[in-house]
PDB file of N, CA and C in Angstrom:
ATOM      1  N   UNK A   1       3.448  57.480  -3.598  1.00  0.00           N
ATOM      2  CA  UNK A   1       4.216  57.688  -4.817  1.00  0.00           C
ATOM      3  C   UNK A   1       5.633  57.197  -4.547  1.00  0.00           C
ATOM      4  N   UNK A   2       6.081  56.838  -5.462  1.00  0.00           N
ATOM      5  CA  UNK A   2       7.747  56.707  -5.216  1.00  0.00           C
ATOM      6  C   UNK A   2       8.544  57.212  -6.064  1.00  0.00           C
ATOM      7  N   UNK A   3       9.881  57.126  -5.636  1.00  0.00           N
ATOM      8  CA  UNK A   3      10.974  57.705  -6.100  1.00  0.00           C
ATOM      9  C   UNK A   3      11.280  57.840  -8.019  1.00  0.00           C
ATOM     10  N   UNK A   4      10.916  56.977  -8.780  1.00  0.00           N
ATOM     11  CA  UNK A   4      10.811  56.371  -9.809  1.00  0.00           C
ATOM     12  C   UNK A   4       9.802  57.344 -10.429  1.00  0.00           C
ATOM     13  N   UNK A   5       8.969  57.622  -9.621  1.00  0.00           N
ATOM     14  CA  UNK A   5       7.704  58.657 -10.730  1.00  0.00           C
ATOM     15  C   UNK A   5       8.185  60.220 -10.465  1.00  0.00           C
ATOM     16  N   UNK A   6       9.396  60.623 -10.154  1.00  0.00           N
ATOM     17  CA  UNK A   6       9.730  61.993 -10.064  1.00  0.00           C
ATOM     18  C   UNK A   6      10.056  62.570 -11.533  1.00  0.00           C
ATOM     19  N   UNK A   7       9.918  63.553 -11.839  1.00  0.00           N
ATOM     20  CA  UNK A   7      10.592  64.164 -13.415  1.00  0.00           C
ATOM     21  C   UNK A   7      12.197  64.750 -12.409  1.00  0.00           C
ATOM     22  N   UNK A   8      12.467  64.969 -13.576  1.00  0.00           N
ATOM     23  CA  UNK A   8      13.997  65.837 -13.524  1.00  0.00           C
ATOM     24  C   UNK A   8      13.545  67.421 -12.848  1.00  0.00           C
ATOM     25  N   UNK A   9      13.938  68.075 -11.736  1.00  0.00           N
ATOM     26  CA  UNK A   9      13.849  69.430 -11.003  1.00  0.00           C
ATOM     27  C   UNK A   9      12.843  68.967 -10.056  1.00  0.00           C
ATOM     28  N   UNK A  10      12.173  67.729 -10.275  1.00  0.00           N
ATOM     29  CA  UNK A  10      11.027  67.649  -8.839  1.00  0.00           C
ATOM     30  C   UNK A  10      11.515  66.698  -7.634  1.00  0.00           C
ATOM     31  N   UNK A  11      11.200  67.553  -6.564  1.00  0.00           N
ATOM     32  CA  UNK A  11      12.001  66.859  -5.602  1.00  0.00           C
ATOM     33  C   UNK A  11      11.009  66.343  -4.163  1.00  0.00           C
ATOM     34  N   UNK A  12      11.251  65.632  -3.588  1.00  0.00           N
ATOM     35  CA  UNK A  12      10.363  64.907  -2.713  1.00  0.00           C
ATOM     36  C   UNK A  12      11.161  64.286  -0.818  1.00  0.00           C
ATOM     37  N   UNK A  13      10.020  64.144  -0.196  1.00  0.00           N
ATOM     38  CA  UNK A  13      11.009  63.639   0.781  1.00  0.00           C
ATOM     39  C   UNK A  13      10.466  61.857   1.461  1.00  0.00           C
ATOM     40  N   UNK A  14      11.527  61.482   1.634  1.00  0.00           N
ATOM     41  CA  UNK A  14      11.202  60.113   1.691  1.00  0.00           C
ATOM     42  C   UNK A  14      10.511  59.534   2.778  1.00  0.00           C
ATOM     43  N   UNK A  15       9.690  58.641   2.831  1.00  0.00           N
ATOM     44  CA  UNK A  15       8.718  58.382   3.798  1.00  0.00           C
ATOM     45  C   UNK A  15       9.124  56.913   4.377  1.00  0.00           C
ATOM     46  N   UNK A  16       9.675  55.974   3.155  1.00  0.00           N
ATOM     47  CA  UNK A  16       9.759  54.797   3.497  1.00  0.00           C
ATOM     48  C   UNK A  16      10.779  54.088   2.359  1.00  0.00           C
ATOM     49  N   UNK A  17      11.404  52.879   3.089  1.00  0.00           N
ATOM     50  CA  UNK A  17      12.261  52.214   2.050  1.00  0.00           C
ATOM     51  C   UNK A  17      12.162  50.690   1.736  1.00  0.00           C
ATOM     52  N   UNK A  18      11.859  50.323   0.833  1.00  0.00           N
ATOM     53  CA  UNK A  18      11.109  48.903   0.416  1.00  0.00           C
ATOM     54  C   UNK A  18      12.136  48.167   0.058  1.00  0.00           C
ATOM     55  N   UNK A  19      12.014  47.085   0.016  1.00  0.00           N
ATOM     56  CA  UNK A  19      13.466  45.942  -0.372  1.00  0.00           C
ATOM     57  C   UNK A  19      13.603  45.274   0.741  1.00  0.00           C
ATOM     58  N   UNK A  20      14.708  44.439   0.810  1.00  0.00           N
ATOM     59  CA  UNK A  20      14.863  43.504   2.005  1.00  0.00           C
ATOM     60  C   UNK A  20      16.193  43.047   1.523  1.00  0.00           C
ATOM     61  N   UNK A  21      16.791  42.394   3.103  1.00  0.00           N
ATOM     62  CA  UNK A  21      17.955  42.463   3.579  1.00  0.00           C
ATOM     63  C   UNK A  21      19.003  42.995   2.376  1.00  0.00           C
ATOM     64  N   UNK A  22      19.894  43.076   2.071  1.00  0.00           N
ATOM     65  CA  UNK A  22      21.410  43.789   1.145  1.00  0.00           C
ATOM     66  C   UNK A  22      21.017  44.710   0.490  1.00  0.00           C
ATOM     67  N   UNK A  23      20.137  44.884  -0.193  1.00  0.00           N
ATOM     68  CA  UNK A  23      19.330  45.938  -0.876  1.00  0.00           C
ATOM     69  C   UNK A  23      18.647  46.829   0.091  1.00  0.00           C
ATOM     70  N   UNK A  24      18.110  46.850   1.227  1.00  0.00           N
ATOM     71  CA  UNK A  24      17.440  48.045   2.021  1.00  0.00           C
ATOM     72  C   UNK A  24      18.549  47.928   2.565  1.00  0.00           C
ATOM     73  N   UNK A  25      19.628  47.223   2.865  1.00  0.00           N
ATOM     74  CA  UNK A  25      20.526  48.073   3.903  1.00  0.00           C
ATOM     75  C   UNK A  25      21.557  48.855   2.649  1.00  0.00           C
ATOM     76  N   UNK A  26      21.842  48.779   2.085  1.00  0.00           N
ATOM     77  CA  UNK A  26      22.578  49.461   1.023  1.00  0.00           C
ATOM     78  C   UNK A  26      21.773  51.150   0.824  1.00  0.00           C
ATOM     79  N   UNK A  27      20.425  50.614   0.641  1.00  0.00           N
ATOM     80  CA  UNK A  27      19.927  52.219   0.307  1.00  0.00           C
ATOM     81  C   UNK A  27      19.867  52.856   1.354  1.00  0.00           C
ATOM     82  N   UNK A  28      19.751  52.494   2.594  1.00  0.00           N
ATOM     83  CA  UNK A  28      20.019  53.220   3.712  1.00  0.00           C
ATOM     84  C   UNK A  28      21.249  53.684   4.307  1.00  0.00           C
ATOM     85  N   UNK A  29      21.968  52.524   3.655  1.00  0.00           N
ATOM     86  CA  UNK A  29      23.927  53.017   4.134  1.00  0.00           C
ATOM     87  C   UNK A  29      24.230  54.320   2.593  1.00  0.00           C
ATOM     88  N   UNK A  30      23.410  54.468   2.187  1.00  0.00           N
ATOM     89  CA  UNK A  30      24.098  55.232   0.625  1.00  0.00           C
ATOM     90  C   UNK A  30      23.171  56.709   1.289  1.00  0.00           C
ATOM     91  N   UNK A  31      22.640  56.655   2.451  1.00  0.00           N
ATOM     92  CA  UNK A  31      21.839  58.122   3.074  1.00  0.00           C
ATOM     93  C   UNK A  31      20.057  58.545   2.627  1.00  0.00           C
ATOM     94  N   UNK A  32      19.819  57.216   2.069  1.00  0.00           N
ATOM     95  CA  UNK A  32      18.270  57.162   1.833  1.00  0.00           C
ATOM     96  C   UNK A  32      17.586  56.668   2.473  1.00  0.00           C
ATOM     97  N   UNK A  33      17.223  57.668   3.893  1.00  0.00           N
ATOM     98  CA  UNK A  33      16.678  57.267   4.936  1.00  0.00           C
ATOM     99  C   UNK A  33      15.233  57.970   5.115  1.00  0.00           C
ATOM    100  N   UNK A  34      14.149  57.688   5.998  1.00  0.00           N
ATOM    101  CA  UNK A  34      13.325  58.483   5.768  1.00  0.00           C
ATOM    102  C   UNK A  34      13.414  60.273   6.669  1.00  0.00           C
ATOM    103  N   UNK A  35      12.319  60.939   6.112  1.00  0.00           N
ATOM    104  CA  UNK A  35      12.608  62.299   6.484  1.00  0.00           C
ATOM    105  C   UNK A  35      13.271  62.838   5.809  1.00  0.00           C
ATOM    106  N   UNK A  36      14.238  62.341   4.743  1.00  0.00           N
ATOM    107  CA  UNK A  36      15.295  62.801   3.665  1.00  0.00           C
ATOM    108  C   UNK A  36      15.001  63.693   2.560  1.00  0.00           C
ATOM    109  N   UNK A  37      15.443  65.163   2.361  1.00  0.00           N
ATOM    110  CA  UNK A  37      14.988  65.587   0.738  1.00  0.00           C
ATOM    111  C   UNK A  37      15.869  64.975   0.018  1.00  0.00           C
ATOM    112  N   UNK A  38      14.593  64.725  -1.155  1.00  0.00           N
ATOM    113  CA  UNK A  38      15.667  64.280  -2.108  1.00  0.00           C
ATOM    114  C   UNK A  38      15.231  64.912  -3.454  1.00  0.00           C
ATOM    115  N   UNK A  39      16.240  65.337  -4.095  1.00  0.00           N
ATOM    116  CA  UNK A  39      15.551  66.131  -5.729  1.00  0.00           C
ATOM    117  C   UNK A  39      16.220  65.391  -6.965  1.00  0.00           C
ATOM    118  N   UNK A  40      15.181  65.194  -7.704  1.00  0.00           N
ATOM    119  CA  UNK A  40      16.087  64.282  -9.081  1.00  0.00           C
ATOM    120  C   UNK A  40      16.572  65.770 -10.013  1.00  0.00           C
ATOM    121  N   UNK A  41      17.915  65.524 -10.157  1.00  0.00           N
ATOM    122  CA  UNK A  41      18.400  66.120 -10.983  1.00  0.00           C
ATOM    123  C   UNK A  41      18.709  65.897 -12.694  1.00  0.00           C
ATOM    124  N   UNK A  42      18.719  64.430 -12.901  1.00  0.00           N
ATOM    125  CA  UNK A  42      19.025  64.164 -13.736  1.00  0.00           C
ATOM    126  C   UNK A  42      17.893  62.597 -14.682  1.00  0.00           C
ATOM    127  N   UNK A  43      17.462  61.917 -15.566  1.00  0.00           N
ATOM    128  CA  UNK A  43      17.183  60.731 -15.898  1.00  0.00           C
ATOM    129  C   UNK A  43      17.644  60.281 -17.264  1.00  0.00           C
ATOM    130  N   UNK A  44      18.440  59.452 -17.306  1.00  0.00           N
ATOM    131  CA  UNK A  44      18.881  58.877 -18.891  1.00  0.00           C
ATOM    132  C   UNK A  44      18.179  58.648 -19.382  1.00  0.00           C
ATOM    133  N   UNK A  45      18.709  59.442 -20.979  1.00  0.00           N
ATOM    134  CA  UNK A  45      17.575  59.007 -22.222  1.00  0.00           C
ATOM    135  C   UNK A  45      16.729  57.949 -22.060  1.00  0.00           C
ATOM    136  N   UNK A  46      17.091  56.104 -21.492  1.00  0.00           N
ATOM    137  CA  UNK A  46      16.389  55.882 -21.971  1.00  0.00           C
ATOM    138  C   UNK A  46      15.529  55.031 -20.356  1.00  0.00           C
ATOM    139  N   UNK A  47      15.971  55.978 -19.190  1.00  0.00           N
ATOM    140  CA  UNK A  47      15.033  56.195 -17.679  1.00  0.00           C
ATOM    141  C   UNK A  47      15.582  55.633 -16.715  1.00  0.00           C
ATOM    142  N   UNK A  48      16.952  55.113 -17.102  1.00  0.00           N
ATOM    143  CA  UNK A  48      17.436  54.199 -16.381  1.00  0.00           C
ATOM    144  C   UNK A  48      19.232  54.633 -16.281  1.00  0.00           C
ATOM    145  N   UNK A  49      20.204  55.147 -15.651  1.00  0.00           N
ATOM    146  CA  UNK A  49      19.783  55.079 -14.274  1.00  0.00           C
ATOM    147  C   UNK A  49      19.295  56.710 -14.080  1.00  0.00           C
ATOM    148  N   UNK A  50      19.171  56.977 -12.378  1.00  0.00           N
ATOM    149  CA  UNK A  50      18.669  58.346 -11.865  1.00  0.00           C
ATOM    150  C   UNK A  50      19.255  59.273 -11.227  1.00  0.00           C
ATOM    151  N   UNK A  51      19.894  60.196 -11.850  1.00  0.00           N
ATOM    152  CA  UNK A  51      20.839  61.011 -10.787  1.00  0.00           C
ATOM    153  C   UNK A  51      20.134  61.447  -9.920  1.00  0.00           C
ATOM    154  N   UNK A  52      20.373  61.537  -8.937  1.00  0.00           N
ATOM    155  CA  UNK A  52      19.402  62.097  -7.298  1.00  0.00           C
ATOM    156  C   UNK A  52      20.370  63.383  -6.632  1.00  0.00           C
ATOM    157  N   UNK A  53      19.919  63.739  -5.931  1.00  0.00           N
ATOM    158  CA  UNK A  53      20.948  65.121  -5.356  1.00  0.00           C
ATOM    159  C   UNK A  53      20.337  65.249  -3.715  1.00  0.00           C
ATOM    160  N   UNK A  54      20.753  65.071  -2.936  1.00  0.00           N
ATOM    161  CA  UNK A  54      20.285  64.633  -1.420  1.00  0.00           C
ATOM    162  C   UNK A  54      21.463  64.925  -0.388  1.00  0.00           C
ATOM    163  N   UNK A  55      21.547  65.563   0.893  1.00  0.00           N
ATOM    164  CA  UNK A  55      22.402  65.618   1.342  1.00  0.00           C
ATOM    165  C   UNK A  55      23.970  66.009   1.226  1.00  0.00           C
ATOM    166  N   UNK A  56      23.512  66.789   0.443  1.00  0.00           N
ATOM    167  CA  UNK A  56      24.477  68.217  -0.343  1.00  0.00           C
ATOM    168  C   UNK A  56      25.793  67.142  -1.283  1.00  0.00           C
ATOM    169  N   UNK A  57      25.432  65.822  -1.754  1.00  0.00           N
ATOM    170  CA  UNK A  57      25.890  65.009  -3.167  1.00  0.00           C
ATOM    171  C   UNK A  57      25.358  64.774  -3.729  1.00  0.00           C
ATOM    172  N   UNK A  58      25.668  64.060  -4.851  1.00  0.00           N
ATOM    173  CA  UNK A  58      24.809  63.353  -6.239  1.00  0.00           C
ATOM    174  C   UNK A  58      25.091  62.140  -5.651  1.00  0.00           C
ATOM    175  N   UNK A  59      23.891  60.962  -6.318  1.00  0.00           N
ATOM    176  CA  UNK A  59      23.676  59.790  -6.039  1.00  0.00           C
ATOM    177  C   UNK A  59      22.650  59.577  -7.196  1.00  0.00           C
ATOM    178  N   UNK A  60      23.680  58.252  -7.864  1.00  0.00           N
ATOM    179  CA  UNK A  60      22.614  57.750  -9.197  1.00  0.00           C
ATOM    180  C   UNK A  60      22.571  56.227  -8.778  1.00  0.00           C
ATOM    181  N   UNK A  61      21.386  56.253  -9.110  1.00  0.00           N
ATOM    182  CA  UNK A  61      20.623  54.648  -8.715  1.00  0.00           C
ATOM    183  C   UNK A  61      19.756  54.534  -9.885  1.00  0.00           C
ATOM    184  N   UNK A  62      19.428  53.152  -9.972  1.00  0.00           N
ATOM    185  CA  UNK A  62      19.149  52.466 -10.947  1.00  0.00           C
ATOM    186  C   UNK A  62      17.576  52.369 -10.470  1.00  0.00           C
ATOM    187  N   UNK A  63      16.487  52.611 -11.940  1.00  0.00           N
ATOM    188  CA  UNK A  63      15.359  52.911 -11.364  1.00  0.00           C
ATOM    189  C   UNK A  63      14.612  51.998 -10.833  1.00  0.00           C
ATOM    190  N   UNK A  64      15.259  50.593 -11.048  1.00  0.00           N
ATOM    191  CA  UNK A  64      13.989  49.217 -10.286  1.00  0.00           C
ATOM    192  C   UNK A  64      14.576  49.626  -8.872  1.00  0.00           C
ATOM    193  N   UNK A  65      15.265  50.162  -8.589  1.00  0.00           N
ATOM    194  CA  UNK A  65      15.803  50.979  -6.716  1.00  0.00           C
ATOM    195  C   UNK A  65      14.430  51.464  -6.349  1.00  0.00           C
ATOM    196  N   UNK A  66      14.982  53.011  -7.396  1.00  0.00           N
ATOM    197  CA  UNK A  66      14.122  53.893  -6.754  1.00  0.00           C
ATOM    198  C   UNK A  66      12.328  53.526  -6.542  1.00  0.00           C
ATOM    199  N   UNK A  67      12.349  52.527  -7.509  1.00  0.00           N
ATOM    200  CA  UNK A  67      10.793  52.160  -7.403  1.00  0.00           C
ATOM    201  C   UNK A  67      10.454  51.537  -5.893  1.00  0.00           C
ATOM    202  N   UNK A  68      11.244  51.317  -5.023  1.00  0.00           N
ATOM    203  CA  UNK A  68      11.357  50.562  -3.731  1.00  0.00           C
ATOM    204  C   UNK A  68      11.240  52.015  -3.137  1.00  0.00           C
ATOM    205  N   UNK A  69      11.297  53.074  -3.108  1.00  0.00           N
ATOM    206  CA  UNK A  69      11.665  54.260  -1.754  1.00  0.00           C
ATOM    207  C   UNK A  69      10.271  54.915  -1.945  1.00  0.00           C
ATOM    208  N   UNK A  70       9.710  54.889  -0.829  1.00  0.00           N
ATOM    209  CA  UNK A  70       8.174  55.456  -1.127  1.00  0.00           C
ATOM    210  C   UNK A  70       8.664  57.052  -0.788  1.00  0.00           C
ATOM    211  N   UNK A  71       8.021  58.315  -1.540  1.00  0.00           N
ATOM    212  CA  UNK A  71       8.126  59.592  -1.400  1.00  0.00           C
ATOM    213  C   UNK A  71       6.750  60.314  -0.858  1.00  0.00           C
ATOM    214  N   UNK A  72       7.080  61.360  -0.369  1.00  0.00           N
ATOM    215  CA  UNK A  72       5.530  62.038  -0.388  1.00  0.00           C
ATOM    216  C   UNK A  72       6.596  63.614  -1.060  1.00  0.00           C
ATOM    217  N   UNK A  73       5.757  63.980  -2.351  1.00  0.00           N
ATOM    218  CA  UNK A  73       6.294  65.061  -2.941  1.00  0.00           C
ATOM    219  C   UNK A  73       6.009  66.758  -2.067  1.00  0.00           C
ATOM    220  N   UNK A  74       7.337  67.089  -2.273  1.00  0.00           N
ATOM    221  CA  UNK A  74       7.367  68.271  -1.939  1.00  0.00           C
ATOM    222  C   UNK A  74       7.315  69.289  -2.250  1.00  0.00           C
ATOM    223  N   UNK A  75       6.458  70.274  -1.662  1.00  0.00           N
ATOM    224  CA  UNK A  75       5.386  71.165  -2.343  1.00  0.00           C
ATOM    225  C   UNK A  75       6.446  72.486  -1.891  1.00  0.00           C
ATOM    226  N   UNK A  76       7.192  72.563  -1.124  1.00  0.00           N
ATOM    227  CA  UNK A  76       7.927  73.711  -0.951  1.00  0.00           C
ATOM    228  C   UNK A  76       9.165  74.010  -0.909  1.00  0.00           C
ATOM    229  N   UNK A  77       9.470  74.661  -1.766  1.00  0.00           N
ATOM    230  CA  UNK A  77      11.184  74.925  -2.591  1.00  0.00           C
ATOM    231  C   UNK A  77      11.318  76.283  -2.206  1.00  0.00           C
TER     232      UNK A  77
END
C-alpha cells in the first residue's frame, strides 16, 4: 500500500521510498525514511496536497509524492 491510499486519522509506517535521484533524496532529507510513523492528518478538498504529521511536525506533500512511499498500515495506536 502506499502513502496516497491513507484517509485523514489513519496512520502507517513506512517500509520503502520510490523515486530516483532529487526526488528520493528530498523525501528522505524532509525525514521520510523507512521504519518511520507517519499519520495523515489532513487531505484537500480536492486530494491534493497531504498534510502528514511524523516526527513530532507537519509535513504536506503533494500526492503524486506520496504515491512513491510504500507503507505497511498500522494497526496499533
Amino acid at each position: 500500500m502506499t502513502l496516497d491510499q491513507l484517509k485523514p486519522g489513519d496512520s502507517g509506517i513506512i517500509t520503502s521510498i520510490g523515486g530516483q535521484g532529487v526526488l528520493r533524496r528530498r523525501l528522505l532529507d524532509m525525514g521520510l525514511t523507512p521504519r518511520t510513523k507517519v499519520t495523515v492528518r489532513k487531505v484537500a478538498p480536492l486530494g491534493d496536497p497531504i498534510e502528514l504529521f511524523l516526527r513530532s511536525y507537519v509535513l504536506t506533500i503533494r500526492q503524486e509524492e506520496a504515491a512513491k512511499i510504500e507503507i505497511k498500515e498500522d494497526t496499533k495506536e
